[in-house]
Protein backbone atom coordinates (compact mmCIF):
# COMPACT_ATOMS: atom_id res chain seq x y z
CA UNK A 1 -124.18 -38.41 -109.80
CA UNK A 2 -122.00 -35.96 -111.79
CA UNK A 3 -124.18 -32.81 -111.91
CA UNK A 4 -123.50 -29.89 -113.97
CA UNK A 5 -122.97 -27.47 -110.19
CA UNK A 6 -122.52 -30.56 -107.79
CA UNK A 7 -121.28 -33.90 -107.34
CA UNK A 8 -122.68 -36.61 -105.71
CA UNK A 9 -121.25 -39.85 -104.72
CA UNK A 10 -122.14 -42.41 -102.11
CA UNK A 11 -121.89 -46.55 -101.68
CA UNK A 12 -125.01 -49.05 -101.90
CA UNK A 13 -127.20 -51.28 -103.09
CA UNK A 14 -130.61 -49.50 -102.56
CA UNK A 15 -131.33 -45.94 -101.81
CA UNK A 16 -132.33 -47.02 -98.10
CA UNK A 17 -129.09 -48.30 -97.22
CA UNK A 18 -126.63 -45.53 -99.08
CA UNK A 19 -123.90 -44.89 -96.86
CA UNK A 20 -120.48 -42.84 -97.11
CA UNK A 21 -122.38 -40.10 -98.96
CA UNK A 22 -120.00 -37.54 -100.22
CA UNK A 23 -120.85 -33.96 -102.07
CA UNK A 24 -118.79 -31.39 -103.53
CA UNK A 25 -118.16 -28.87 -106.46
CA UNK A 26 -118.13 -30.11 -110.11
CA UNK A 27 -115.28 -28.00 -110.88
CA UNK A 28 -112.91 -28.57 -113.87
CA UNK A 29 -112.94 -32.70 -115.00
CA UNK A 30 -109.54 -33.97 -113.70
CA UNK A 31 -110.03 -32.35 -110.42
CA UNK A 32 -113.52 -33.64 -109.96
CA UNK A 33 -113.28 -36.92 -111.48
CA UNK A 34 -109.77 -37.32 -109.36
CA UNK A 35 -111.77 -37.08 -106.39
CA UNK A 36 -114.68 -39.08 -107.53
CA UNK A 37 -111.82 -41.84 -108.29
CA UNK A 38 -109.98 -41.22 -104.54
CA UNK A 39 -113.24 -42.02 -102.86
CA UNK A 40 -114.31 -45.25 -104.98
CA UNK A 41 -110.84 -46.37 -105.18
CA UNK A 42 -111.34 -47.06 -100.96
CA UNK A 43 -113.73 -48.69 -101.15
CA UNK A 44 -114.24 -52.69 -102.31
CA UNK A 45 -116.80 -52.22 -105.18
CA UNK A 46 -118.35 -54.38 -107.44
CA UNK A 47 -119.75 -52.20 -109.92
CA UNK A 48 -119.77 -48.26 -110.56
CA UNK A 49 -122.80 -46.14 -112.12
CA UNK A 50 -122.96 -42.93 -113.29
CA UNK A 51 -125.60 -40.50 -113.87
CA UNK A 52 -124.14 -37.74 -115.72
CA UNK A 53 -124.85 -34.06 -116.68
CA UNK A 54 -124.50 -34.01 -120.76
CA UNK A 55 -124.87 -34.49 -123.51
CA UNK A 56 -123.38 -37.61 -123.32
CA UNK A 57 -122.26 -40.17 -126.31
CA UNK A 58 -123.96 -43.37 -125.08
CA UNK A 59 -123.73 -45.49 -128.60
CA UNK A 60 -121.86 -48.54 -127.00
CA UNK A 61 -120.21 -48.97 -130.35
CA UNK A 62 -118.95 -45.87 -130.71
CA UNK A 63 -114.95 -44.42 -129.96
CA UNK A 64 -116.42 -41.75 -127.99
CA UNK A 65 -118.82 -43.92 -125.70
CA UNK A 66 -119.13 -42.25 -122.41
CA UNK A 67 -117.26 -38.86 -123.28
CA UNK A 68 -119.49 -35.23 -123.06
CA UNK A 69 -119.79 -33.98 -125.84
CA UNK A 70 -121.27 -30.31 -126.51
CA UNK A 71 -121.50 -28.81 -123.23
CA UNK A 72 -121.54 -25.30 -122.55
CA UNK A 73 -120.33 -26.39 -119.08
CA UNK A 74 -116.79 -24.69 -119.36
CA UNK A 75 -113.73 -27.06 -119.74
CA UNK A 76 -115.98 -30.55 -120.00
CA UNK A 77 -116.29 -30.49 -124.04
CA UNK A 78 -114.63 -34.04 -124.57
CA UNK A 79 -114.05 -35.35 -121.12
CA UNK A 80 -113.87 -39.35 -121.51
CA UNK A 81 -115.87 -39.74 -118.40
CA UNK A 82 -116.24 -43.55 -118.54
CA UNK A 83 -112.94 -44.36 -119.96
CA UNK A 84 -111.28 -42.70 -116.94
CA UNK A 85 -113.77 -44.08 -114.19
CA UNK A 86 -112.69 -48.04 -116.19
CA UNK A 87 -109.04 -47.41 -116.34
CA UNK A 88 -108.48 -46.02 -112.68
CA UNK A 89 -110.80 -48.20 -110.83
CA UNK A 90 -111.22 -51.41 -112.52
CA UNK A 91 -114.67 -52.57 -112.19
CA UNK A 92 -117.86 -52.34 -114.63
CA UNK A 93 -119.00 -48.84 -114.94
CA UNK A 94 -122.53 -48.19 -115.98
CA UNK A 95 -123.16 -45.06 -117.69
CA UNK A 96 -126.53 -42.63 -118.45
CA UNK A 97 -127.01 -38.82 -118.70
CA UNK A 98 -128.12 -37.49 -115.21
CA UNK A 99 -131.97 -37.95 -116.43
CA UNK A 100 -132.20 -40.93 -117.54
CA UNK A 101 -130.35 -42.04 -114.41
CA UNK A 102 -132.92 -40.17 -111.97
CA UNK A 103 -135.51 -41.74 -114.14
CA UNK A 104 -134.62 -45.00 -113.73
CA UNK A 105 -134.15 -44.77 -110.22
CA UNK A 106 -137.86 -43.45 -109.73
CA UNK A 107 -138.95 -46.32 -111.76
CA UNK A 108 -137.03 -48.41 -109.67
CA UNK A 109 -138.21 -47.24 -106.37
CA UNK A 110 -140.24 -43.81 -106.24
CA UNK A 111 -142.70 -42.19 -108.15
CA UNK A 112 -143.01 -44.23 -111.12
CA UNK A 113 -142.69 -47.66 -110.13
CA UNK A 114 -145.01 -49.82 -111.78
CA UNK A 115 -145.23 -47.64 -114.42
CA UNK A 116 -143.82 -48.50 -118.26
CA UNK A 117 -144.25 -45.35 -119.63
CA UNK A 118 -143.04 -41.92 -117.88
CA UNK A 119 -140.98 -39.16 -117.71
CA UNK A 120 -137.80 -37.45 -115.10
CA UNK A 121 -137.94 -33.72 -115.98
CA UNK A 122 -135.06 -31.98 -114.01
CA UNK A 123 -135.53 -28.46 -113.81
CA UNK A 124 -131.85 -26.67 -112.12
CA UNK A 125 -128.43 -25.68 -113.63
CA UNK A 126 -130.03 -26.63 -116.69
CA UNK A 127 -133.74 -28.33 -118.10
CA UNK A 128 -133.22 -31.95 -118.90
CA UNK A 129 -135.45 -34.86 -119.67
CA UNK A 130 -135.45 -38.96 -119.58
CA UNK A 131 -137.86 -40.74 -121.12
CA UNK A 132 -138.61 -44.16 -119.92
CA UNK A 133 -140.73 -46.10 -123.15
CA UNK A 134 -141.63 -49.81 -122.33
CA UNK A 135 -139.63 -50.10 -119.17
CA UNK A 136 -136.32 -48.93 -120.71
CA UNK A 137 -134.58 -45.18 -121.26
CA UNK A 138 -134.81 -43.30 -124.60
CA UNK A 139 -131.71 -43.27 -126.78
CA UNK A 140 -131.24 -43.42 -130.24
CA UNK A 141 -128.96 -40.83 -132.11
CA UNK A 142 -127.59 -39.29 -128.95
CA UNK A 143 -130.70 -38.99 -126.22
CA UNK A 144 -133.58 -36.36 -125.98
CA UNK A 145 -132.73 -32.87 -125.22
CA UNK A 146 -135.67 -31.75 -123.99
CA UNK A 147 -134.47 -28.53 -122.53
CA UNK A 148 -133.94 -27.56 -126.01
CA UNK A 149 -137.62 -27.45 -127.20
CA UNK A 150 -138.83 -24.22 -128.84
CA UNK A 151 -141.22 -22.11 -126.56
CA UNK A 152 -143.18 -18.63 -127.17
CA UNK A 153 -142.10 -16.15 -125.05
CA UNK A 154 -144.03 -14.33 -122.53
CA UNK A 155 -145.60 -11.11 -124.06
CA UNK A 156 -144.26 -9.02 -120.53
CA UNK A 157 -140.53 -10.91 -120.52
CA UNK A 158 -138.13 -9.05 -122.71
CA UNK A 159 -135.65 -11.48 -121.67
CA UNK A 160 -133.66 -12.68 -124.68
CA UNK A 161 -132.68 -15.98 -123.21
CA UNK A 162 -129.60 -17.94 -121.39
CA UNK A 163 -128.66 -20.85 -123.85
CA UNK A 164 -125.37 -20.47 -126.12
CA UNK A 165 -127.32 -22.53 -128.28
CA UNK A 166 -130.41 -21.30 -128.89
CA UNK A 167 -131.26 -18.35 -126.75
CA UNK A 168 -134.75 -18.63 -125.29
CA UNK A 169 -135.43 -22.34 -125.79
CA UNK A 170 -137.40 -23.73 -123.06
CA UNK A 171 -133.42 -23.97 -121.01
CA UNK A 172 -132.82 -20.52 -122.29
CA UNK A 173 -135.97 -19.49 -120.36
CA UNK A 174 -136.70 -21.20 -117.12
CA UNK A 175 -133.69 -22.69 -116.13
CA UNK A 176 -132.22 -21.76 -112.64
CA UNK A 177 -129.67 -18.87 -113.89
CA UNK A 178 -132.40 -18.00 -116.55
CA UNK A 179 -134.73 -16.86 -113.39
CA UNK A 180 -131.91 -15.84 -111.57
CA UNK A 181 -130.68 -13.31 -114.27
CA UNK A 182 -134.47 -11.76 -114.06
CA UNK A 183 -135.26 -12.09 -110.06
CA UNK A 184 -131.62 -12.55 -108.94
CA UNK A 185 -130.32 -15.26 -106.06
CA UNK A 186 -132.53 -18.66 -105.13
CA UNK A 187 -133.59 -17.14 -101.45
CA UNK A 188 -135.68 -14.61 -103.49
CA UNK A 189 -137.81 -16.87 -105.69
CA UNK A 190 -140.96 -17.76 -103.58
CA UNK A 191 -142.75 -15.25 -104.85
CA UNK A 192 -145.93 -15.16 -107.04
CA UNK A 193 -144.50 -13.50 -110.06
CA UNK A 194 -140.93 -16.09 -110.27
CA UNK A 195 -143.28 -19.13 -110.14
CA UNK A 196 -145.78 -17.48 -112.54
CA UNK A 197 -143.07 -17.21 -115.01
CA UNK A 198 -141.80 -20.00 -114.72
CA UNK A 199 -144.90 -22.22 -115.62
CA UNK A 200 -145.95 -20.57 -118.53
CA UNK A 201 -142.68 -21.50 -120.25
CA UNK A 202 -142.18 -24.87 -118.29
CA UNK A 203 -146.30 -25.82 -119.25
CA UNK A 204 -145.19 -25.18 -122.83
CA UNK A 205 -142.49 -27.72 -122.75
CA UNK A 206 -144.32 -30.65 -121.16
CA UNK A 207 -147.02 -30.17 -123.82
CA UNK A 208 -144.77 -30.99 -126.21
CA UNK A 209 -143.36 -33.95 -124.32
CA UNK A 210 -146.69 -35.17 -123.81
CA UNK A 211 -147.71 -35.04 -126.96
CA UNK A 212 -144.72 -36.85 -128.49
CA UNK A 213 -144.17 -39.44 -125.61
CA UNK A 214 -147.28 -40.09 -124.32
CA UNK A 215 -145.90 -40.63 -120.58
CA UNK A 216 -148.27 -42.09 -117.96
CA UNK A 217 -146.92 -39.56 -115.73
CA UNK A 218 -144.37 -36.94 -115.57
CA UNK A 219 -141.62 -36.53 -112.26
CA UNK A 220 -140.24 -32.91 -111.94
CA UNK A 221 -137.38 -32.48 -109.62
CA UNK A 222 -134.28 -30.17 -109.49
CA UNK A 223 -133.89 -26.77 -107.49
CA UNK A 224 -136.81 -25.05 -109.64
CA UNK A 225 -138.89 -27.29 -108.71
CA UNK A 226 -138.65 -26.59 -104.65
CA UNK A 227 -140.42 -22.72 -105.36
CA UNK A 228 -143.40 -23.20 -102.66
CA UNK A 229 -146.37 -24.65 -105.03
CA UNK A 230 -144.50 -25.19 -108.24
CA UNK A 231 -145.93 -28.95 -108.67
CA UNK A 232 -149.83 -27.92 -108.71
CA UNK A 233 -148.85 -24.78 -110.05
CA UNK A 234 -146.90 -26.53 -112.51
CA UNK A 235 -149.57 -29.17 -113.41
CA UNK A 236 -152.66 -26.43 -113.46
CA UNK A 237 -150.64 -24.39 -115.78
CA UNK A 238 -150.06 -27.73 -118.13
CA UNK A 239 -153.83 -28.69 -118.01
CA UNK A 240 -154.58 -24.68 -119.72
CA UNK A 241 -151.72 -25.93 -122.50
CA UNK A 242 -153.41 -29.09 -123.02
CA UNK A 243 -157.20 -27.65 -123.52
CA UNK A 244 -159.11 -30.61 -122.82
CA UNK A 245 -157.03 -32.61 -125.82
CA UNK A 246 -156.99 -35.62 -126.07
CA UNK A 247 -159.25 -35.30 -122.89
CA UNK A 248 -157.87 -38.10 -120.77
CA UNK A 249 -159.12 -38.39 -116.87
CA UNK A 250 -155.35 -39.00 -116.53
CA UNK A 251 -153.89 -36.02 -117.43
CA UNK A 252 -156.37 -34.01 -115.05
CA UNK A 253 -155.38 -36.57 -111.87
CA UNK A 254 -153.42 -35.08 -108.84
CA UNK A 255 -150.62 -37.81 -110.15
CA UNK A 256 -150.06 -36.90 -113.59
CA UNK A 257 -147.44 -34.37 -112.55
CA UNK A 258 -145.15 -35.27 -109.30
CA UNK A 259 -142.40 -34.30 -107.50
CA UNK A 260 -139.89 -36.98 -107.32
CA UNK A 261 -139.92 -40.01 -104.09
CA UNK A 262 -136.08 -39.90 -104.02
CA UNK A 263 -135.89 -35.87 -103.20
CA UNK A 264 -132.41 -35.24 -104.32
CA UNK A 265 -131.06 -39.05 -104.08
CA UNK A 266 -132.81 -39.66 -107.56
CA UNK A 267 -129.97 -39.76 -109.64
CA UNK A 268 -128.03 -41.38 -106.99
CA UNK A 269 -130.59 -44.20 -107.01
CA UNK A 270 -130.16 -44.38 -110.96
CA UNK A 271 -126.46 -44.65 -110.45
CA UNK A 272 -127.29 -47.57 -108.19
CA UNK A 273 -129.68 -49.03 -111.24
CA UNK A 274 -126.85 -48.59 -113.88
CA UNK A 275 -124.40 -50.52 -111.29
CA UNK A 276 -126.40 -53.36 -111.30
CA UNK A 277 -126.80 -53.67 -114.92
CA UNK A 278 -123.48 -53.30 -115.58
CA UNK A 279 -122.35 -55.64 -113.09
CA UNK A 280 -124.10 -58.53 -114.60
């Protein structure tokens, strides 16, 4: 899992028998991909997957398949990920943005198996989304970006926003550094008024997501999401947003809105999914 703060790699074929977990900095991409390639190169692998921090060119046809494309992640604009993990390690590589990774590997084995129709919303370094329609990820011309949604802005937060892109999207807003720019380091953010704020903007994006995607249910992980009560907080807050329309039971069940099975292996588990495929 190639994060947008950390890195992530471990060995397996399931998420209960990952072994030789390894974690360190994503720092600048030949340092961090050199070291992702020194620990795979070890080992006797079949296949390699990668759930990566984006945006991400995933057209298969396409010269730039598997290189990041407009990042604001310093130094990564243009780094050929998956041509690099092919040419130094020799094996199929499997490739996904760090969503749609974590969402297939809750489909696979957490919170949304059985389940044809959901959504991974990561909420960290940035606000991501994968959409799983039918059993298979979302892409089309490049992959959602639903961090980037518009939001309104909270009539008592004169904060202009975080994104290079477009200031106080729904990423601009309640991404980690957004709330850490307003209530300052992690270890501060249990309290009433951080989680409060983060809702309202957070409720406003998954309204939109619902409305467009129709998802059976909805998986929220990344750091954000570990504020003491942000899940029923989170899903209260949505059910206001919604006001009773369409009025399904579903969207009013304890379920609808989830914290992910996997904890923090999700994306590692999608890595495993995207091995697979591309091994066969």
């Amino acid at each position: 899992e190639l994060g947008g703060t950390k890195t992530l790699v471990a060995m397996g074929t399931t998420p209960d028998d990952l072994y030789d977990v390894q974690r360190f900095e994503t720092a600048d991409p030949d340092s961090t991909l050199g070291s992702v390639i020194d620990v795979l190169a070890a080992q006797n692998l079949s296949a390699v997957g990668v759930a990566s921090f984006g945006p991400l060119e995933l057209r298969r046809d396409h010269a730039d398949f598997g290189v990041i494309t407009n990042t604001p992640k310093p130094g990564w604009r243009g780094a050929p990920v998956w041509r690099r993990l092919v040419n130094a390690l020799g094996v199929p590589v499997g490739i996904d943005t760090d969503v749609n990774g974590a969402a297939r590997g809750e489909g696979q084995w957490g919170a949304a198996v059985g389940l044809t129709h959901f959504l991974y919303v990561t909420v960290g370094t940035g606000i991501g989304g994968g959409a799983v329609v039918e059993g298979e990820t979302l892409t089309g011309l490049g992959h959602p970006e639903m961090g980037h949604l518009v939001v309104e802005q909270h009539h008592a937060d004169p904060y202009p926003g975080r994104c290079p892109f477009h200031g106080g999207c729904l990423e601009g807003m309640a991404s980690g550094p957004a709330l850490e720019d307003r209530f300052g380091p992690v270890a501060s953010w249990n309290r009433a008024e951080v989680l409060e704020l983060a809702v309202f903007y957070l409720a406003q994006g998954l309204r939109g997501m619902v409305y467009t995607l129709a998802p059976q249910r909805i998986v929220v992980g990344g750091g954000v999401s570990k504020i003491a009560g942000f899940h029923d907080a989170l899903r209260s807050a949505l059910m206001v947003r919604l006001g009773d329309y369409p009025g399904l039971e579903e969207h009013m069940a304890e379920d609808f809105v989830v914290a992910p099975a996997l904890g923090d292996h999700a994306g590692l588990a999608g890595g495993l999914v995207l091995a697979a495929q591309a091994a066969e």
